[in-house]
Protein backbone atom coordinates (compact mmCIF):
# COMPACT_ATOMS: atom_id res chain seq x y z
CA UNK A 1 0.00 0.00 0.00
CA UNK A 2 1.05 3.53 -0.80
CA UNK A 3 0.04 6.50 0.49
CA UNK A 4 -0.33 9.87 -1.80
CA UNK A 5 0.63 13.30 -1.06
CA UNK A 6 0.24 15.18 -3.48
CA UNK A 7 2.86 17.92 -5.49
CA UNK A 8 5.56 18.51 -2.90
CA UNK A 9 9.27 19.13 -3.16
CA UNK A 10 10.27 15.59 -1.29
CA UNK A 11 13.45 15.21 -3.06
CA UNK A 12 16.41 13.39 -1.20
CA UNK A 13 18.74 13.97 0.24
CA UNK A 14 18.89 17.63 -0.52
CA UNK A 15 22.10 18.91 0.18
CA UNK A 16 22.28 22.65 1.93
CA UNK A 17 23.65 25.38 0.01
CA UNK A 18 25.20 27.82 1.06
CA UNK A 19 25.05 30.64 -1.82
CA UNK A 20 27.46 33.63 -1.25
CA UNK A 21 28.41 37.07 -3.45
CA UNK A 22 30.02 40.10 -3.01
CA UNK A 23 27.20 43.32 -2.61
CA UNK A 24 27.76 46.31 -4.40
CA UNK A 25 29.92 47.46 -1.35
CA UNK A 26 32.47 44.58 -1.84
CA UNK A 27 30.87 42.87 1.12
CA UNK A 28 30.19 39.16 1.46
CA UNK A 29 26.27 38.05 2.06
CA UNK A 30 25.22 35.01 1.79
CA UNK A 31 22.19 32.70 2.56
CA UNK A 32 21.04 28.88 3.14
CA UNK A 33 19.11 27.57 0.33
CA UNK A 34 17.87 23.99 0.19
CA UNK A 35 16.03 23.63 -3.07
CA UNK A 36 18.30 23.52 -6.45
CA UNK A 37 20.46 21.13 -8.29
CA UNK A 38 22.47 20.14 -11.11
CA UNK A 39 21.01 21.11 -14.59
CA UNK A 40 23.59 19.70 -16.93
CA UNK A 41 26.82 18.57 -16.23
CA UNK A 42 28.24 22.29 -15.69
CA UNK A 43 24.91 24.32 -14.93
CA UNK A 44 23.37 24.48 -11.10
CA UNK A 45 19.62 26.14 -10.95
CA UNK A 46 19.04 27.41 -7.29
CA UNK A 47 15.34 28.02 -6.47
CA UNK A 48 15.26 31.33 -4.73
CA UNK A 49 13.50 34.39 -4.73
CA UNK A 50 14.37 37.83 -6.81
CA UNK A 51 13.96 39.45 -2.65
CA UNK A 52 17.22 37.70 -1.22
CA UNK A 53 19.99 39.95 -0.57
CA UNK A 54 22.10 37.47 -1.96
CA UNK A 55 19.97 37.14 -5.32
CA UNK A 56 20.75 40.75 -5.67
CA UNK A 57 24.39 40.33 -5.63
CA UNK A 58 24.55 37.35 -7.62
CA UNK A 59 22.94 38.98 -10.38
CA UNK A 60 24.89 42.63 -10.22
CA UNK A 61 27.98 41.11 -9.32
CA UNK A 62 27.66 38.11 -12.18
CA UNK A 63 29.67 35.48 -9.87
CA UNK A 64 28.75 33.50 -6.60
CA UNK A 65 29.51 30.52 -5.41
CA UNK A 66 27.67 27.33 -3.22
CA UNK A 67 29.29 26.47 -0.11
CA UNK A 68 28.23 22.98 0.84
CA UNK A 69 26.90 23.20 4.51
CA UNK A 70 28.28 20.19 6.90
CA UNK A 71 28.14 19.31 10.14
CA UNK A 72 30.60 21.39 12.28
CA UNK A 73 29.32 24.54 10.95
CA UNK A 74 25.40 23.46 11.29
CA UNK A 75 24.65 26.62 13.69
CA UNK A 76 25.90 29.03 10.92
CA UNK A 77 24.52 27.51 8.31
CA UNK A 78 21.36 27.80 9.73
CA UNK A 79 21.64 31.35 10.91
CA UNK A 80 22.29 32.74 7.35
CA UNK A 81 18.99 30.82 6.61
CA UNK A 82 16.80 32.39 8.75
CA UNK A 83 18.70 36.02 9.26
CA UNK A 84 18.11 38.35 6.59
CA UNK A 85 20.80 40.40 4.83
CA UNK A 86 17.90 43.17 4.12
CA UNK A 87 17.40 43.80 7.69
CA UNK A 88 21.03 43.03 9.65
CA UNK A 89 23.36 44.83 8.14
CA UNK A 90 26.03 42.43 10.41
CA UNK A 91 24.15 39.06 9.31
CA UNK A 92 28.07 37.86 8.29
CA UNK A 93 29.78 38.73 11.38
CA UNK A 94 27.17 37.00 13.42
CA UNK A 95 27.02 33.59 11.36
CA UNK A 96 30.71 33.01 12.43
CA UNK A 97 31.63 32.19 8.59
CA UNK A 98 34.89 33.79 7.36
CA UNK A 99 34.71 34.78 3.86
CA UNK A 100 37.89 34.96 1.51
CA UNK A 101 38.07 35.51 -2.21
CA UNK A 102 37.65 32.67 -4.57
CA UNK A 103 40.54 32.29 -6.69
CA UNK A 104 38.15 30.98 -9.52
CA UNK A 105 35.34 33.22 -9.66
CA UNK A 106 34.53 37.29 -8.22
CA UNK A 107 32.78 36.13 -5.34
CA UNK A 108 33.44 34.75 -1.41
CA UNK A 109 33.82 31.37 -0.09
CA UNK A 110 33.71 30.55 2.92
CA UNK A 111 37.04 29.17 4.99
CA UNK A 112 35.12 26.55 6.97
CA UNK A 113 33.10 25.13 4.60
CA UNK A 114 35.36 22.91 3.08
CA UNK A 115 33.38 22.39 -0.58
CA UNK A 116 32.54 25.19 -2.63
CA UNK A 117 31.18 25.18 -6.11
CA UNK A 118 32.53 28.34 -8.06
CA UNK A 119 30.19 29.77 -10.37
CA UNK A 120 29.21 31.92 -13.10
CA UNK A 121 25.92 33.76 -13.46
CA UNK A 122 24.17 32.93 -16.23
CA UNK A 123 20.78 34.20 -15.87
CA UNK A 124 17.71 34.43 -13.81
CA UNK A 125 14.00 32.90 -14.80
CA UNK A 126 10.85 34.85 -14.13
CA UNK A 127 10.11 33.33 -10.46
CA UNK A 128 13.84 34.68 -9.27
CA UNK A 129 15.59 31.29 -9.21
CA UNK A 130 19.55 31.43 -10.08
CA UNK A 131 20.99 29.38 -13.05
CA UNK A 132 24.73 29.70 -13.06
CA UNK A 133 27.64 27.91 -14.91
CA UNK A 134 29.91 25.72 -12.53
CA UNK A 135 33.61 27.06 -13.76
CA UNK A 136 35.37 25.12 -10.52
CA UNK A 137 35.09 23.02 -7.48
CA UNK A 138 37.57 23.26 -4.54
CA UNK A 139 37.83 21.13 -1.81
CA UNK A 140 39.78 21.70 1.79
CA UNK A 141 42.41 18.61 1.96
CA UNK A 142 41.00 17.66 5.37
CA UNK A 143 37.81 15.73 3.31
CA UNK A 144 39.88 14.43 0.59
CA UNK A 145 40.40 10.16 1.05
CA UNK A 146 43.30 8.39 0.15
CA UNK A 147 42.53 8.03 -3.44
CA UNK A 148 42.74 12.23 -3.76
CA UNK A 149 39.07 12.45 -4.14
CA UNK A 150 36.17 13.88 -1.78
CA UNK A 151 35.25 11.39 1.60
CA UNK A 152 31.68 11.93 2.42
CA UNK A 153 32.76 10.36 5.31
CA UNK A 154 35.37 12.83 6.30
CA UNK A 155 33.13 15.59 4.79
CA UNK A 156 29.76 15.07 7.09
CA UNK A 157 27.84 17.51 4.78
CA UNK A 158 24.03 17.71 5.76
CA UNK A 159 20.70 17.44 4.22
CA UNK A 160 17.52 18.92 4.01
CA UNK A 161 14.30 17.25 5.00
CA UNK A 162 11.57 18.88 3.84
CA UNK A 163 8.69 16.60 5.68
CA UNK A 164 9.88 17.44 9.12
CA UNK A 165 11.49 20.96 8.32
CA UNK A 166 15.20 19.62 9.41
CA UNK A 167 18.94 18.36 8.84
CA UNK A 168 20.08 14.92 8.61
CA UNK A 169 24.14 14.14 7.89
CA UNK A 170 25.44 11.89 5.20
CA UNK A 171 28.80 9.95 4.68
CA UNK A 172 27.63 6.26 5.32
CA UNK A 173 28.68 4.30 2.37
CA UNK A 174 26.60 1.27 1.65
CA UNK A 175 27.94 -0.18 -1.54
CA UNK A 176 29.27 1.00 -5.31
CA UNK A 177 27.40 1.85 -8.24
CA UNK A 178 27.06 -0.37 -11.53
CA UNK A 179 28.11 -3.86 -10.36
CA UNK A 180 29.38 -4.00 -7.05
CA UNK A 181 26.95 -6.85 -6.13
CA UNK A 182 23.85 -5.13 -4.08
């Protein structure tokens, strides 16, 4: 038996985003955005409104980038979620992320967040939502395994849950894909 709910956005897992840009004033805002993925191999669409701070910035400044939210940094994470850039001018300072320039791309990444996709505005759609061109990906060595290559297990980045409005971690691996058996 199956039970039917409808239209909802029950995707999983969802990772958390963390979309930053530089404001007109140089300075770094940023916010927590759970809905958006991978368009193509090299194009990310973030569902967000034209009223964020942030979508502002991404689209005057023409660069951002998508922090990938884990579990140390939860708290902060969070906080640029629910704290808006339009009303606390200090939103940054209180998350307790430290910004820094992305080599790749005009925009801010954030030093404990140790994934960051570096993008490339491309353009925005009617509702507001962000499509952007994925130009680099850097990763802090302390998630990288022994084969060079992101450990989801070292990592610990979290998920959305959209049912019960909250996080969940992942990094258990259960098998390989195409042919290990399962």
């Amino acid at each position: 038996m199956r039970k039917n709910f409808g239209a909802k956005p029950y995707t999983y897992p969802q990772p958390v985003f963390i979309l930053a840009a530089y404001s007109k004033d140089r300075t770094p805002c940023a916010m927590n955005a759970a809905w958006g993925g991978i368009s193509n191999d090299r194009e990310l669409s973030l569902c967000i409104s034209a009223g964020h701070k942030t979508t502002k910035s991404i689209e005057e400044s023409g660069a951002f980038t998508v922090n990938i939210a884990d579990v140390p940094h939860l708290v902060s994470c969070d906080y640029v979620g629910i704290v808006s850039g339009n009303n606390t001018p200090d939103k940054m300072e209180k998350s307790g992320l430290t910004a820094e320039k992305s080599a790749v791309v005009d925009a801010p990444l954030f030093t404990q967040l140790p994934l960051t996709l570096e993008c490339k505005y491309v353009r925005s759609t009617e509702e507001g939502n962000i499509i952007g061109e994925i130009v680099n990906i850097s990763a802090d060595e302390r998630i990288l395994g022994e084969d060079g290559k992101i450990d989801l297990a070292k990592f610990r980045p979290i998920s959305y849950e959209p049912v019960h409005n909250g996080y969940h971690v992942l990094g258990e691996r259960i098998g390989t894909a195409f042919g290990d058996g399962m």
